[in-house]
Protein backbone atom coordinates (compact mmCIF):
# COMPACT_ATOMS: atom_id res chain seq x y z
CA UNK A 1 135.91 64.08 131.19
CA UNK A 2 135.01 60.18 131.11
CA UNK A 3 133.39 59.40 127.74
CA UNK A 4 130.04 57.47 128.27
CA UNK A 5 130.25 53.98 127.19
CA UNK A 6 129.12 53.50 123.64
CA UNK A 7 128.61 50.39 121.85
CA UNK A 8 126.34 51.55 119.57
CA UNK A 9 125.56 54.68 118.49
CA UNK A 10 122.42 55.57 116.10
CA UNK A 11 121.14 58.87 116.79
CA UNK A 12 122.83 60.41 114.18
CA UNK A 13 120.26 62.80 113.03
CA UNK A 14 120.46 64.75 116.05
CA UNK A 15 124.22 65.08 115.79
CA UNK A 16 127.42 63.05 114.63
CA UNK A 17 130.75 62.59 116.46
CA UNK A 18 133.42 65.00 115.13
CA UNK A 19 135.77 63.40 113.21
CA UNK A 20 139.35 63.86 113.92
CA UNK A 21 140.48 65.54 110.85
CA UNK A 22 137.90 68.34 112.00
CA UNK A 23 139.50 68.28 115.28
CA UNK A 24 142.55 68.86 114.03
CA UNK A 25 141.67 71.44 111.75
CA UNK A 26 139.73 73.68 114.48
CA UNK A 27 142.73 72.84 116.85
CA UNK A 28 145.35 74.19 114.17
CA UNK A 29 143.22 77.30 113.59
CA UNK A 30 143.01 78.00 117.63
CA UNK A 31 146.17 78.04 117.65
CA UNK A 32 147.80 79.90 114.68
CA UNK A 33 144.76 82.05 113.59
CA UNK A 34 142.84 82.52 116.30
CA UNK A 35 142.85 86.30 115.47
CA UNK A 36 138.92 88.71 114.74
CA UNK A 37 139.24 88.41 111.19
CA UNK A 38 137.21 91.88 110.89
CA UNK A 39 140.61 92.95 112.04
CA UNK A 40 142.71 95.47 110.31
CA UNK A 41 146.39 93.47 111.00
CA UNK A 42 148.52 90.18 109.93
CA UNK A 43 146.68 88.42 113.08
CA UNK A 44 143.42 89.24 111.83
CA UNK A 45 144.54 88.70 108.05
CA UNK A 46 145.38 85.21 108.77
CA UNK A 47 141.82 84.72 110.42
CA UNK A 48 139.97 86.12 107.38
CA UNK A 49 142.03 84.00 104.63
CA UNK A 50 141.07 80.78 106.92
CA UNK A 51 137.37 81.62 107.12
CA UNK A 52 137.49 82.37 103.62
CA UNK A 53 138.72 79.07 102.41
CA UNK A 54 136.34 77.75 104.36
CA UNK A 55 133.27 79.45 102.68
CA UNK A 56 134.90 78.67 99.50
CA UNK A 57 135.17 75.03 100.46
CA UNK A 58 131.11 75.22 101.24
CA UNK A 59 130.30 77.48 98.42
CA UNK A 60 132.18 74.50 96.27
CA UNK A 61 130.42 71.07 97.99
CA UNK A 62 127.45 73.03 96.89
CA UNK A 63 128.17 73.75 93.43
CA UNK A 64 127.22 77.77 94.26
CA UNK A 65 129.53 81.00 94.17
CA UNK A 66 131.57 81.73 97.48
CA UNK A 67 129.85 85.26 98.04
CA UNK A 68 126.34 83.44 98.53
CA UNK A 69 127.51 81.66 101.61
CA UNK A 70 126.83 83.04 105.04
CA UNK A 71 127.92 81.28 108.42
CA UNK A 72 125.54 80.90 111.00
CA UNK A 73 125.54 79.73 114.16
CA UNK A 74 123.69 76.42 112.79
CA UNK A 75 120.52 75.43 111.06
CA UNK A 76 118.31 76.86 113.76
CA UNK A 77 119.55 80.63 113.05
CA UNK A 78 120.04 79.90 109.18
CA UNK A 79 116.42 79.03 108.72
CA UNK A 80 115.20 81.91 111.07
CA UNK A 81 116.99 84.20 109.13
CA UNK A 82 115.67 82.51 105.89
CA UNK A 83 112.44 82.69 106.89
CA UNK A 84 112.15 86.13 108.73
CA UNK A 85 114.88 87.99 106.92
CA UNK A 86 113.21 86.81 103.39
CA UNK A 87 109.80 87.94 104.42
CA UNK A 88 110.85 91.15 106.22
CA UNK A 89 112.25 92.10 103.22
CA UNK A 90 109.57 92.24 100.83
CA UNK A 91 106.66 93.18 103.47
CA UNK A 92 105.70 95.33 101.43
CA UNK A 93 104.58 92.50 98.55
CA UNK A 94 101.63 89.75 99.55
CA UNK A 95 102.65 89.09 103.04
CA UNK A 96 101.76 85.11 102.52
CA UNK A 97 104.00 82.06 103.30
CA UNK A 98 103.27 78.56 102.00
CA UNK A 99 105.19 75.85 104.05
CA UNK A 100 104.82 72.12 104.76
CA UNK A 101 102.98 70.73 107.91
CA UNK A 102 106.10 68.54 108.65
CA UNK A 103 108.67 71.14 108.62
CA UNK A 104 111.54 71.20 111.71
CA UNK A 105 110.54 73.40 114.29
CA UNK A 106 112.98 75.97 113.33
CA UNK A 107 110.79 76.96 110.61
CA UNK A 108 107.36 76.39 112.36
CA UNK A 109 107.85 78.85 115.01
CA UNK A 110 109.54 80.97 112.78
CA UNK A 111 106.55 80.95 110.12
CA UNK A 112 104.18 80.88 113.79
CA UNK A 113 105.77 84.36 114.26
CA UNK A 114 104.94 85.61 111.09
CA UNK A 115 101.76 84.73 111.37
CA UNK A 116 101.23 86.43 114.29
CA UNK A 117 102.43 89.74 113.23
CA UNK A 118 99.81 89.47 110.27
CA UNK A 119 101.24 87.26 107.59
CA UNK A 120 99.07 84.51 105.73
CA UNK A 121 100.16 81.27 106.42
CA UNK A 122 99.03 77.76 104.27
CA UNK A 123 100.91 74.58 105.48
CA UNK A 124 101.01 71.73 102.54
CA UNK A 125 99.91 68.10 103.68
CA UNK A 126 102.41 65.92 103.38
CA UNK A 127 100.31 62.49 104.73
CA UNK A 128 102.77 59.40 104.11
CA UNK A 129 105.30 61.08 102.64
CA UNK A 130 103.34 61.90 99.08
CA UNK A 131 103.98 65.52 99.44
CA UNK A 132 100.22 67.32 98.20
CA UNK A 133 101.30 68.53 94.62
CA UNK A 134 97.52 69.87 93.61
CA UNK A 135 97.17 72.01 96.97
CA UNK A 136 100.36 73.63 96.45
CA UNK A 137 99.30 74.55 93.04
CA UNK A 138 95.84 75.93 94.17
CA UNK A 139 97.92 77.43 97.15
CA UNK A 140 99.81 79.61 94.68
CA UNK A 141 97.10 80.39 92.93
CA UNK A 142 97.22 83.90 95.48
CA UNK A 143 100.46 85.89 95.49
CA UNK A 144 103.09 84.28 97.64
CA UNK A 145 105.94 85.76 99.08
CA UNK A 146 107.98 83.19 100.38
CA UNK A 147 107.69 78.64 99.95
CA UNK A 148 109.39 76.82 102.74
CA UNK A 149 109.98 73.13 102.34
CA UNK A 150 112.79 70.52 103.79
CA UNK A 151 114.58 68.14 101.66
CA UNK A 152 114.81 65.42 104.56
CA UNK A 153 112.28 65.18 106.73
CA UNK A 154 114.22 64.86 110.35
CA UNK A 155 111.90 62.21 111.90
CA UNK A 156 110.71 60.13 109.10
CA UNK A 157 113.84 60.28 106.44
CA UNK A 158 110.87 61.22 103.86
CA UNK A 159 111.69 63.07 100.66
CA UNK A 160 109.81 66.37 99.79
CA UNK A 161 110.14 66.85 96.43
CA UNK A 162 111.94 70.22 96.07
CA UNK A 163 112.90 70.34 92.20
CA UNK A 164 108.97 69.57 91.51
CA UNK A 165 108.01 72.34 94.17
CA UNK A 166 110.00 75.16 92.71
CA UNK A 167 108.55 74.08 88.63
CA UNK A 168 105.20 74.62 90.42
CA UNK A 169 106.47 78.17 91.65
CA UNK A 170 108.09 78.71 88.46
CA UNK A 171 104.10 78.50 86.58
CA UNK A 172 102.26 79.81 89.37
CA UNK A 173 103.73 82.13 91.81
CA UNK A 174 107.32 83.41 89.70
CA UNK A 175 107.82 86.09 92.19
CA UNK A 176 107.45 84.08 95.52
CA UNK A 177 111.39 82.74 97.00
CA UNK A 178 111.88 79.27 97.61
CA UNK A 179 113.94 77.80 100.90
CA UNK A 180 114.66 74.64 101.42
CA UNK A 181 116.23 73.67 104.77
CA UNK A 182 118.68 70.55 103.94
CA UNK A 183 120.05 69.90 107.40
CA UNK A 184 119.63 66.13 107.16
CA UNK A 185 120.44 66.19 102.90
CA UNK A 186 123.73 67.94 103.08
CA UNK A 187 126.66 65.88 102.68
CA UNK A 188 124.51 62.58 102.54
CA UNK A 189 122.30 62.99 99.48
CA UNK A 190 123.02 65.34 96.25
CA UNK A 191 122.28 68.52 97.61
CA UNK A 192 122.85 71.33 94.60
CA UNK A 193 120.83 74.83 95.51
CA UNK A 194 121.08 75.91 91.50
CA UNK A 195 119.95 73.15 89.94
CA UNK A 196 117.06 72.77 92.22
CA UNK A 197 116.33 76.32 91.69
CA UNK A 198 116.19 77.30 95.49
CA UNK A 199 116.80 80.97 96.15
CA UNK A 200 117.38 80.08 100.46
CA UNK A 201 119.43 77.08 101.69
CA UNK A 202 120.01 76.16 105.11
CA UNK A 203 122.86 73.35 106.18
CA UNK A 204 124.61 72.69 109.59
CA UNK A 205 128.29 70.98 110.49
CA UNK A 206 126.81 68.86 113.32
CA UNK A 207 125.18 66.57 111.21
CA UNK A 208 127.78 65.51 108.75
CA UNK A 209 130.97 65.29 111.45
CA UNK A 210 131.46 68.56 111.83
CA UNK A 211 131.51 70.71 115.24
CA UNK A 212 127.99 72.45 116.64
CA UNK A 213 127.39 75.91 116.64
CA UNK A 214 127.93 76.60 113.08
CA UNK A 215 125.74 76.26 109.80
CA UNK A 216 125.63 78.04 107.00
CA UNK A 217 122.74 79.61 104.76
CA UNK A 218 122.61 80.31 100.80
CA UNK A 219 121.46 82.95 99.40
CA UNK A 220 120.94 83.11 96.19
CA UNK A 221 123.30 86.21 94.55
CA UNK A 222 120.34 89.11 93.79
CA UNK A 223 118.21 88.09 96.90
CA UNK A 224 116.95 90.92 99.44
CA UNK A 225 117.03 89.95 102.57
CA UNK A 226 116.82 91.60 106.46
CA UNK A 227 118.88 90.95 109.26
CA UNK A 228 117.69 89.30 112.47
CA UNK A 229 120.86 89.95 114.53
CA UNK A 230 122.38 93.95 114.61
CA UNK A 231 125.49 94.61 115.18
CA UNK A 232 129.26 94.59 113.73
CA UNK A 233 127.55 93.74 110.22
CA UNK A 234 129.88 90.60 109.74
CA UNK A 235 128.72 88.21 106.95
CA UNK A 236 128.23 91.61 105.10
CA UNK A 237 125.56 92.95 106.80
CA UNK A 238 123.57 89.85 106.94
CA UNK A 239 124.59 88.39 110.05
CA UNK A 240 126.40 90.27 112.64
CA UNK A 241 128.96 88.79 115.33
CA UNK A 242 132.73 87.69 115.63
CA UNK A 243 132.47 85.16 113.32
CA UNK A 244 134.08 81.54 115.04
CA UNK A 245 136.55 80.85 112.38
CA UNK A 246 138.11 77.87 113.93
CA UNK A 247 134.35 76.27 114.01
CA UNK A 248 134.11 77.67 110.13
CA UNK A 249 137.45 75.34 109.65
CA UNK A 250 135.92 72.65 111.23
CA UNK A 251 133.08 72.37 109.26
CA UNK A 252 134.72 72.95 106.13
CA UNK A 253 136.67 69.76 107.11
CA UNK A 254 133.63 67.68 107.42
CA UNK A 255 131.69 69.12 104.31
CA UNK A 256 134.74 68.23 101.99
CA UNK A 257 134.95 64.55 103.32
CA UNK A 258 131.36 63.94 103.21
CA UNK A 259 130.91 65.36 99.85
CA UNK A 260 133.83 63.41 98.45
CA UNK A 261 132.63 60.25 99.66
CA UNK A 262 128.85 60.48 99.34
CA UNK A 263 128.42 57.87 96.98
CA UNK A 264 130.00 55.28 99.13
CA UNK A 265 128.65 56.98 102.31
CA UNK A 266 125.17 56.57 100.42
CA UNK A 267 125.35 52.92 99.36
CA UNK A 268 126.68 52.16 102.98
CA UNK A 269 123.50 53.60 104.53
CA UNK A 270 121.07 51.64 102.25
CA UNK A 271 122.92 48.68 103.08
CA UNK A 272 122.48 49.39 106.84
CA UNK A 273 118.96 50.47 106.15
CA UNK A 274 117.83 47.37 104.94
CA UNK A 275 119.96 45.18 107.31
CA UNK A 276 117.50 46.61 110.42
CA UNK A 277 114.37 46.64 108.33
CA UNK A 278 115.12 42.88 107.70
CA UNK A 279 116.00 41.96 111.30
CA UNK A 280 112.98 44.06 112.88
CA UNK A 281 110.81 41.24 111.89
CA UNK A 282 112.23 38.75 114.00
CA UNK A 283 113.40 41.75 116.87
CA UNK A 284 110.01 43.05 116.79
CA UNK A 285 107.19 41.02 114.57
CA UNK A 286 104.44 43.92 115.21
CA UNK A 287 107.08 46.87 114.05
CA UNK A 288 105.90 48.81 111.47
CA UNK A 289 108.33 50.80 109.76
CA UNK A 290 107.19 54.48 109.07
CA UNK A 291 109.54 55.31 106.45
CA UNK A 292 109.76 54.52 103.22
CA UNK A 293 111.80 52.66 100.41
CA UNK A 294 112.79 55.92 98.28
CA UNK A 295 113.30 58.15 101.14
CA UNK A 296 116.90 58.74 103.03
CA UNK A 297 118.50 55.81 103.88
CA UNK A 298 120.14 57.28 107.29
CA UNK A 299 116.83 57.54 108.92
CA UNK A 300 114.24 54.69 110.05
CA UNK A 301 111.43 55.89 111.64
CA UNK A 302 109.54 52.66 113.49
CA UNK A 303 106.41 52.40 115.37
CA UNK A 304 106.78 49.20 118.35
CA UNK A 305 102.68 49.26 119.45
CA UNK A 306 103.83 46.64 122.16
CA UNK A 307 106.58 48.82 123.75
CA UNK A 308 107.12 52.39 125.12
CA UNK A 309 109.73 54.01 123.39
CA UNK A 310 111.11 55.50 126.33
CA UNK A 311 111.71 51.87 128.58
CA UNK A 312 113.42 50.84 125.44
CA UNK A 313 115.82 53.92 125.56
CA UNK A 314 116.33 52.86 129.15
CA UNK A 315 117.02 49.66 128.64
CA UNK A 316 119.56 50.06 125.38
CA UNK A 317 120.97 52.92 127.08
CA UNK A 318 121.99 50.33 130.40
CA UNK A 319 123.66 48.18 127.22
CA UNK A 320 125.29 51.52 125.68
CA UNK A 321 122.95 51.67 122.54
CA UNK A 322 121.75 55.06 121.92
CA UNK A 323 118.92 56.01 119.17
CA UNK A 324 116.07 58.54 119.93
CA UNK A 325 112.75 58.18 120.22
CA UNK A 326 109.88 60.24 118.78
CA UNK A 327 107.00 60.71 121.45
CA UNK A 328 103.39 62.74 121.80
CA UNK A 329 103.53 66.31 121.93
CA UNK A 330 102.33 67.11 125.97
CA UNK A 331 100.61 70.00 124.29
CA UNK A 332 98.71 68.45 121.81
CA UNK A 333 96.30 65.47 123.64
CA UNK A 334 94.08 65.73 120.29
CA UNK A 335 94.20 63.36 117.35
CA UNK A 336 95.18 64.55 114.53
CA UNK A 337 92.93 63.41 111.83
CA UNK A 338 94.61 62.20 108.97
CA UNK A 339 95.29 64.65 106.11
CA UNK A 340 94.39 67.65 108.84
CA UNK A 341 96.28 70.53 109.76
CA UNK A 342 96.15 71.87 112.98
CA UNK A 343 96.75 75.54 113.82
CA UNK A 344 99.15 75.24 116.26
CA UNK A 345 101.97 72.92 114.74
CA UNK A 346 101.66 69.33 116.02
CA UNK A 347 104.15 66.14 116.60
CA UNK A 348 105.39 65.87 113.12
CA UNK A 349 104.02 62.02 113.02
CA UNK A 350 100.45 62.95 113.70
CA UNK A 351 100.83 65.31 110.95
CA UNK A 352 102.04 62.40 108.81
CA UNK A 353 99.61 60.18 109.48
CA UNK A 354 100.60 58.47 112.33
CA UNK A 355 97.64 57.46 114.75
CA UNK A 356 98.64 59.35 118.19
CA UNK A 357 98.54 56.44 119.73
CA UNK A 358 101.72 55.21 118.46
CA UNK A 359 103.59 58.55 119.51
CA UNK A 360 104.92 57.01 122.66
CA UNK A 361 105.91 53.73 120.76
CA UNK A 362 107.95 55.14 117.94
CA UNK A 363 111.59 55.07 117.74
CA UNK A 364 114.16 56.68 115.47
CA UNK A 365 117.29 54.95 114.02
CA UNK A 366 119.79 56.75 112.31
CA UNK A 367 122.99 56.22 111.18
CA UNK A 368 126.26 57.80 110.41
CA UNK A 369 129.27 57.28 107.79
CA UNK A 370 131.23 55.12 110.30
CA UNK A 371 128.16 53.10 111.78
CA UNK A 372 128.92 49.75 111.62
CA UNK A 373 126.68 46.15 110.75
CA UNK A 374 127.72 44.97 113.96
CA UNK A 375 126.17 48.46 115.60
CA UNK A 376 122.99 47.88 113.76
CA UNK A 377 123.13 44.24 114.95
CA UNK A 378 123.28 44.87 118.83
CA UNK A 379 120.34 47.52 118.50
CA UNK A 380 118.08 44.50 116.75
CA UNK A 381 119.38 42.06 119.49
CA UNK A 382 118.17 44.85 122.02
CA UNK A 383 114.84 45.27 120.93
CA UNK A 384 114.59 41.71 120.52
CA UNK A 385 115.38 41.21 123.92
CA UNK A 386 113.21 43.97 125.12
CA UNK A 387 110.68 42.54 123.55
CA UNK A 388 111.12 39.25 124.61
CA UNK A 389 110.82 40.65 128.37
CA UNK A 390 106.99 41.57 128.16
């Protein structure tokens, strides 16, 4: 297959390149332990002690005990199980989830579902990134079962502030769970479940150079929870299905790198981060930059009034410069008043803040461990030029 032509990739939020030590790992495991390691034999033996090193490698990059990791197929199943298989489990308590209005879908739909089979749902404003403190403690003023919140919010690289949300459950609502989905904080930022106090963690491999299709999910030693998937009972009864070892491998591989060179990893992204914020203003005079100074630095979330985000994708894509764009939900053709939730869950951005009308003129930019200056240079020359064609 002939790799598309890439001069500059930036859309690493929705998914990295593998690196090749990951590669190599899930090659080496295809072909020496490519055995069920539920299996009661030396092939199936030598499966189980690789997938087991790899939890352990996990469990360790997150500072938590190996037998509260459980693969998943990614971040998607990890926070439906969080969310579903933590509530299922206590039914039988106040039936009430408290969640922010800029969580990933994962976790919208999921909560959506609850709701619909009779569960309470409050969704915390989180309206330019300052996260609504004093309605999450009158929210938990009414027994909660279960507080959902992202570290990293996928779109706008804001910071919820998860250590402050779980002191709030500590004084108001002790018995209610906390999970925290850390798809975009894993391996970038310091991402430690105990000393947050989370009880439910969600992280993928994609994100951090690691293959798709797995994830994993914490859960905190002690923790009921249901299954969503029946079956074989793999993952001890938690998650059932032939687990993908050599994917396990492969992520393991990733997670180790990126945790041993976070630091650097970090300082490199803020020095990317403010190379494009600085160059947008002569790319792009009218941008206006969405996210903000103490949020991650491997996400820029900018609004172009002048240009369509989608003609700009064209256009960057013809010069092999990928990022992503962030456009109007076709479902929602209603503003979204500022500080306003709607029922049904709309574009994140409106829900941030963001005047609808810049939906269709908002790009993302994200970058990866190995994204270069010069990347981040032809992207600003790009939009310049872009821009300089209207």
């Amino acid at each position: 297959m002939q790799e598309p032509a890439c001069n500059a990739y930036l859309d690493n939020a929705a998914t990295t390149p593998v690196i090749d030590e990951a590669i190599e790992a899930m090659n080496d495991v295809l072909r020496h332990a490519w055995g069920n390691p539920s299996s009661s034999h030396r092939v199936g033996y030598a499966a189980k002690e690789v997938l087991e090193q790899s939890r352990a490698t996990i469990a360790e990059c997150l500072g938590v005990d190996v037998d509260e990791i459980f693969f998943t197929s990614g971040a998607t199943e990890a926070n439906n199980l969080a969310v579903r298989g933590a509530c299922m489990a206590r039914k039988g308590e106040s039936r009430r989830i408290v969640t922010s209005s800029l969580e990933h879908a994962s976790v919208t739909r999921s909560v959506r579902g609850m709701r619909r089979e009779g569960w309470d749902v409050e969704h915390i404003e989180d309206v330019a990134g300052d996260f609504d403190m004093e309605q999450l403690h009158r929210a938990l003023l009414k027994p909660t079962t279960l507080i959902s919140v992202m570290r990293v919010q996928n779109e706008l690289g804001w910071l919820l502030p998860v250590p402050e949300i779980v002191a709030a459950r500590d004084e108001r609502a002790p018995s209610a769970l906390v999970h925290c989905d850390a798809t975009q904080s894993f391996g970038k930022l310091p991402t430690l479940p105990r000393d947050w106090g989370v009880d439910l963690l969600t992280i993928a491999g994609h994100k951090i150079g690691g293959p798709r299709g797995i994830g994993a999910l914490y859960v905190k030693r002690g923790t009921q929870m249901f299954t969503n998937a029946f079956g074989g009972g793999q993952e001890r009864g938690l998650r059932s299905g032939t687990e993908p070892v050599y994917l396990a491998a492969g992520f393991a591989v990733a997670a180790k790198k990126a945790c041993e060179n976070r630091e650097a990893n970090l300082a490199h992204a803020y020095g990317l981060k403010v190379r494009f914020v600085e160059g947008l203003h002569d790319a792009a005079p009218d941008a206006i930059v969405n996210s903000r100074d103490d949020g991650s630095p491997y996400i820029v979330n900018v609004s172009l009034p002048s240009l369509f985000s989608q003609d700009l994708l064209d256009f960057l894509g013809e010069r092999g410069i990928f990022i992503s764009k962030a456009s109007a939900c076709t479902e929602n053709h209603t503003t979204v008043p500022k500080g306003t939730w709607r029922p049904k869950h709309p574009l994140s951005l409106q829900a941030a803040g963001i005047p609808l009308k810049l939906g269709k003129s908002t790009i993302r930019v994200s970058f990866g461990f190995d994204t270069t200056v010069e990347e981040v240079d032809l992207l600003l020359q790009g939009i310049k030029d872009f821009s300089n064609m209207g």
